[in-house]
Protein backbone atom coordinates (compact mmCIF):
# COMPACT_ATOMS: atom_id res chain seq x y z
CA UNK A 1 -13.75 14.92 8.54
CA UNK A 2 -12.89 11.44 10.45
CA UNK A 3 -13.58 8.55 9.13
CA UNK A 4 -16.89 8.02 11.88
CA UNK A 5 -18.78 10.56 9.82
CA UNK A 6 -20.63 9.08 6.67
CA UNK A 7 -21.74 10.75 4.03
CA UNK A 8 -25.18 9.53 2.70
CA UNK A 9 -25.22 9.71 -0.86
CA UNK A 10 -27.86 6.82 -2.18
CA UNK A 11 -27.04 5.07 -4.97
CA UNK A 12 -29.54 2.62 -5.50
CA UNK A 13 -29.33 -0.62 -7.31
CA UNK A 14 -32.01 -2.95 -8.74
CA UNK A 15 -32.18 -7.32 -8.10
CA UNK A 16 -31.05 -7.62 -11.33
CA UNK A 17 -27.88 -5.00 -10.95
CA UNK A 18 -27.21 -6.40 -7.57
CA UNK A 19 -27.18 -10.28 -8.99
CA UNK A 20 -25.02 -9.82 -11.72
CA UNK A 21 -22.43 -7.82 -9.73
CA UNK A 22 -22.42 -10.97 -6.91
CA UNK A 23 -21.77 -13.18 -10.21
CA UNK A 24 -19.25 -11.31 -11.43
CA UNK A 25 -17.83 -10.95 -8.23
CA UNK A 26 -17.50 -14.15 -7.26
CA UNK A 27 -15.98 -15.50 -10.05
CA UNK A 28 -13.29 -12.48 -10.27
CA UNK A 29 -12.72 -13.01 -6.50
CA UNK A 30 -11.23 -16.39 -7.27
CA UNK A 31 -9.79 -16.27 -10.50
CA UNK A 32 -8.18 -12.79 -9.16
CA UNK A 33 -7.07 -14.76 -6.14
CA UNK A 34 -5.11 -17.85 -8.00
CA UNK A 35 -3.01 -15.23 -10.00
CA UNK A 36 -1.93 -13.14 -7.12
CA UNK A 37 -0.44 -16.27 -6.11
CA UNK A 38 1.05 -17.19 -9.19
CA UNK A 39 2.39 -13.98 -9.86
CA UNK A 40 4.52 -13.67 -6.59
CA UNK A 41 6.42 -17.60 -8.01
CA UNK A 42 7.77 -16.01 -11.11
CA UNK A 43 10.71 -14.45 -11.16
CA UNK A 44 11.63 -11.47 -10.09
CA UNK A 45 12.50 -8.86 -12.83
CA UNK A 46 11.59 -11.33 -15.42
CA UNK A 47 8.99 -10.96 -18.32
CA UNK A 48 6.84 -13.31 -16.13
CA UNK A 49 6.66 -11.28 -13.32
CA UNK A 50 5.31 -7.75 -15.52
CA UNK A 51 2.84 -10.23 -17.03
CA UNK A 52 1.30 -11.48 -14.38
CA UNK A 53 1.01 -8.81 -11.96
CA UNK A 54 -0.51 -6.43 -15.13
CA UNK A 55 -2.90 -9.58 -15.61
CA UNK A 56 -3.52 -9.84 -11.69
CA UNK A 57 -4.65 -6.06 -12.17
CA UNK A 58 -6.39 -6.08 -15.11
CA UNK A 59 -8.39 -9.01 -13.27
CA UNK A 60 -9.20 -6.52 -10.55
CA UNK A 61 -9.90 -3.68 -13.08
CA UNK A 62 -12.29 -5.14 -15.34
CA UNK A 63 -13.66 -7.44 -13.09
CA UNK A 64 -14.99 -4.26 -10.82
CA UNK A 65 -16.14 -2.10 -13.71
CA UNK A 66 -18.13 -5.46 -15.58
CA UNK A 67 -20.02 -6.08 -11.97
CA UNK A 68 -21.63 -2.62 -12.68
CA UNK A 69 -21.84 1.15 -11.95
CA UNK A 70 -19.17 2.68 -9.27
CA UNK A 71 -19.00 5.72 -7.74
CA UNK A 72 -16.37 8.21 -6.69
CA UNK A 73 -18.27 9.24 -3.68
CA UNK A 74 -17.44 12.27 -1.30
CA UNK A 75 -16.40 14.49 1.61
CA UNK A 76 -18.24 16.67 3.64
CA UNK A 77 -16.20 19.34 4.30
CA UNK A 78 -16.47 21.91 7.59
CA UNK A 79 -18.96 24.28 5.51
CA UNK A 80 -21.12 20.81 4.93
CA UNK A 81 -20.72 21.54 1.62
CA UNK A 82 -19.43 17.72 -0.63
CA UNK A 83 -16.54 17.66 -2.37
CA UNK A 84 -13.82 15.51 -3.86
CA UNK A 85 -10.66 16.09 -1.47
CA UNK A 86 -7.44 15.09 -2.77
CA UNK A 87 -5.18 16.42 0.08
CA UNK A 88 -6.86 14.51 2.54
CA UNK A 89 -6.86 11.05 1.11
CA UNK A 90 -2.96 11.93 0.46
CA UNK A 91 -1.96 12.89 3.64
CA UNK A 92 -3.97 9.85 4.84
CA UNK A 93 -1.59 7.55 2.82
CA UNK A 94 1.60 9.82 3.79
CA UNK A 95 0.61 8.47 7.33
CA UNK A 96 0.07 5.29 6.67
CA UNK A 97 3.46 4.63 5.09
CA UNK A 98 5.11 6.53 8.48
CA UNK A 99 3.31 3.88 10.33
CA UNK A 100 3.93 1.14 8.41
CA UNK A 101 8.06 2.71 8.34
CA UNK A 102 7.87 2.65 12.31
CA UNK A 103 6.54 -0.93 12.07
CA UNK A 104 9.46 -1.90 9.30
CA UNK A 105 12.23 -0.98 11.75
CA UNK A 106 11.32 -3.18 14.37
CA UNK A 107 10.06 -5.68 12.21
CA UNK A 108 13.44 -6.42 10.24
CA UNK A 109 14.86 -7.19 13.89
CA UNK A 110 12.20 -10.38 14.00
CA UNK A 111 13.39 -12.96 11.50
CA UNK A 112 10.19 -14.37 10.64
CA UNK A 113 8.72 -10.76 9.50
CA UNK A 114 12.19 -10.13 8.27
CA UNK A 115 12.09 -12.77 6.02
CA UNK A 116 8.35 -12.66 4.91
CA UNK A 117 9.36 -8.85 3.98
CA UNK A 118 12.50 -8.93 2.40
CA UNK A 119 10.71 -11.63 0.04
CA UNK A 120 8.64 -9.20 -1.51
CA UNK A 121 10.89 -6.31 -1.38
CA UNK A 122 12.96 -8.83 -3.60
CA UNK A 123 10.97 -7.78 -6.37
CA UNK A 124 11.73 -4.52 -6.55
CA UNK A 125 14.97 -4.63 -5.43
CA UNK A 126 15.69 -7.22 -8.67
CA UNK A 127 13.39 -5.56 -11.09
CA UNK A 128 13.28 -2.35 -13.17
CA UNK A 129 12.11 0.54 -10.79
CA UNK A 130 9.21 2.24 -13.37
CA UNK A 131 8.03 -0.85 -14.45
CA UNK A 132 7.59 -1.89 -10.52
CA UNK A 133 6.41 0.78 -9.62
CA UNK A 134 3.89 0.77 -13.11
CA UNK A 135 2.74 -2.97 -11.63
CA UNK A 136 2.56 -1.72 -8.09
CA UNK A 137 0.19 1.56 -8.87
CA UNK A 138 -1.97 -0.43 -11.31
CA UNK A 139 -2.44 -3.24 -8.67
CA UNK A 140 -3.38 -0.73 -6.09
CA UNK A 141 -5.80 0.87 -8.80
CA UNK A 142 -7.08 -2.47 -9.81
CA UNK A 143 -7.78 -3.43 -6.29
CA UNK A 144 -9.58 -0.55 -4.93
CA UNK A 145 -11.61 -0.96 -7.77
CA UNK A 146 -12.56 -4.51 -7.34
CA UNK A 147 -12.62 -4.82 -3.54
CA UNK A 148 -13.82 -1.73 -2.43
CA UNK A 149 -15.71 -0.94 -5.68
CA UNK A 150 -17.59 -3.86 -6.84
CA UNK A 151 -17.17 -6.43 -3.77
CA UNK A 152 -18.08 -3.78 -1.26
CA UNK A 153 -21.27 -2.68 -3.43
CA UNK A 154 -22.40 -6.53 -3.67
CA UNK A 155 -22.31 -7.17 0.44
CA UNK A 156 -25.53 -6.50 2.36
CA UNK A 157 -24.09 -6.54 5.61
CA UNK A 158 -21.01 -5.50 6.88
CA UNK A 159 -19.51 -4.62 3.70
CA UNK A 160 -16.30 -2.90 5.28
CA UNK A 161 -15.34 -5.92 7.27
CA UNK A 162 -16.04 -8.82 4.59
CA UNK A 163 -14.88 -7.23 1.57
CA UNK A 164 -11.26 -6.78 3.95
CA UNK A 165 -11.82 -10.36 5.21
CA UNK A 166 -11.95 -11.19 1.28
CA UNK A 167 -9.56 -8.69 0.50
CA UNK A 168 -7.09 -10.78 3.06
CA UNK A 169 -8.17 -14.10 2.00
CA UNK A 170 -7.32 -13.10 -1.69
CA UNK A 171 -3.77 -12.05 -0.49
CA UNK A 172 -3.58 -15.37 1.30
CA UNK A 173 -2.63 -16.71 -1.95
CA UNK A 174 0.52 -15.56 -1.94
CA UNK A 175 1.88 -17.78 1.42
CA UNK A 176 3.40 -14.32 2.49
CA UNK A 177 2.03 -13.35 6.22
CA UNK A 178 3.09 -9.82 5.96
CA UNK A 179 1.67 -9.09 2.90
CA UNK A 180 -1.32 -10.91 4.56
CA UNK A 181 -1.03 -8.63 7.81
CA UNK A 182 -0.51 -5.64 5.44
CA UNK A 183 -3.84 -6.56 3.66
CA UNK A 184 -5.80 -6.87 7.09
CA UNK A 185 -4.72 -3.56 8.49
CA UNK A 186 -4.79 -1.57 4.91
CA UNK A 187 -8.07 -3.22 3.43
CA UNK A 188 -10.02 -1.80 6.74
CA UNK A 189 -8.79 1.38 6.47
CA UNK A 190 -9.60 1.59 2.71
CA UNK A 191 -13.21 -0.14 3.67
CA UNK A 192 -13.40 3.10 6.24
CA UNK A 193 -12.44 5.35 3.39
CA UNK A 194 -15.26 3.99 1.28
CA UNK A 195 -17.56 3.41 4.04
CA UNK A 196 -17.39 7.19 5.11
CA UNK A 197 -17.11 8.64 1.35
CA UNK A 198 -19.52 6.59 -0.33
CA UNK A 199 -17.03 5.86 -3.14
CA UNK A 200 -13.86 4.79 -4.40
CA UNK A 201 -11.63 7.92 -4.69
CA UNK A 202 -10.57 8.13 -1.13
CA UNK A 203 -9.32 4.84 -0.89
CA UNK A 204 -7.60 4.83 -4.08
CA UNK A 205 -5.85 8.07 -3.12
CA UNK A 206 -4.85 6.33 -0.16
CA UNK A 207 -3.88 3.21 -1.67
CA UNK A 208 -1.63 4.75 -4.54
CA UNK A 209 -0.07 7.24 -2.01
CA UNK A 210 1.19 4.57 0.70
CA UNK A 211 2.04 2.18 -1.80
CA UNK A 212 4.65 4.85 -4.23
CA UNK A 213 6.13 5.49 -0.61
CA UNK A 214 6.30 1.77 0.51
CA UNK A 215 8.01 0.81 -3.26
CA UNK A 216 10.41 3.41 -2.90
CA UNK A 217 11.61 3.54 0.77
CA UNK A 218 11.04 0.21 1.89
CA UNK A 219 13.69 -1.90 0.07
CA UNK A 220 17.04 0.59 0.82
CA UNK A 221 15.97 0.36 4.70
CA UNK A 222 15.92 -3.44 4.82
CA UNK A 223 18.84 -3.88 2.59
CA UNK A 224 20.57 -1.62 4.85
CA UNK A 225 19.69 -4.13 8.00
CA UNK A 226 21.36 -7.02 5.95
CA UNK A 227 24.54 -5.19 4.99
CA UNK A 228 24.93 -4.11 8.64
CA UNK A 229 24.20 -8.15 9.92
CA UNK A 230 26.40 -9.11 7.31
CA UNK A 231 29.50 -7.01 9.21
């Protein structure tokens, strides 16, 4: 089903549920925020780095599930019957990451998003691959949960463009404009997700999916670029 056709699935929330979820989300909004940042000025590879980007998650993680009750949510299938889809969120995130490969090729030509990139992809370049790619899906997990979880359940209006706005501004942090861009462009189409499905399992599908692919194909394509500019 596209991403224009909701699902209505009510899960209502008392004044009381909905204030303590805005208190708890505000205060793991910018606490979340400052150690993003931090994390990305440690070393790469080094016992600093694993700390703080499990802490950065673990921020996002229990900071969504202490704001209150979340919910998978679900897609109406053809027969209008609901289910949980796996394939679908999948192949959404296998598409995402062809996009985003398109966008890398032309993008390591441009020095300024060259640079902005290959800063990142530093870190996994430099660090131990499972233990990257541990941070990486536990970041992604800890983020759907927060942003499109508990932020996205604590907005009245317009949920799916302020909790990316936040989601943007939180990624901000890191003085990185790709990983900013990345944010913009990924955080609405996991708001869609969660928008359309009601819940969180979509977008973390998504999420997950893009970012294994990103982790594991993005660094040998711009490290090819620099050997071949190096000639």
């Amino acid at each position: 089903m596209p991403l224009t056709h909701v699902v209505h699935v009510a899960h209502a929330e008392g004044d009381r549920v909905r204030r303590r979820r805005r208190r708890v989300v505000t205060g793991v909004s910018i606490a979340g925020a400052g150690l993003l940042g931090a994390s990305l000025s440690t070393r790469p590879g080094s016992k600093e780095f694993y700390a703080a980007t499990l802490a950065v998650a673990g921020v996002w993680t229990a900071g969504g599930f202490l704001s209150g009750p979340l919910h998978l949510g679900w897609i109406e299938a053809r027969d209008e019957r609901l289910r949980r889809h796996v394939l679908t969120p999948v192949a959404t995130g296998v598409c995402a990451f062809g996009c985003f490969y398109v966008i890398a090729l032309v993008a390591r030509r441009i020095p300024v998003l060259d640079d902005a990139i290959s800063r990142v992809l530093v870190f996994a370049e430099e660090g131990d691959r499972p233990f990257v790619l541990l941070t990486t899906l536990a970041n992604g997990l800890g983020e759907e949960v927060f942003f499109r979880g508990a932020l996205y359940a604590a907005l009245d209006h317009h949920p799916a463009a302020a909790s990316t706005a936040v989601y943007a501004l939180a990624t901000s942090t890191t003085r990185n404009p790709a990983l900013v861009l990345a944010a913009g462009v990924m955080g609405t189409l996991f708001a869609l997700q969660r928008h359309a499905s009601g819940g969180l399992q979509a977008p973390v599908l998504t999420h997950l999916t893009w970012s294994t692919l990103m982790v594991r194909n993005l660094p040998p394509l711009f490290r090819r670029a620099h050997r071949e500019d190096a000639r």
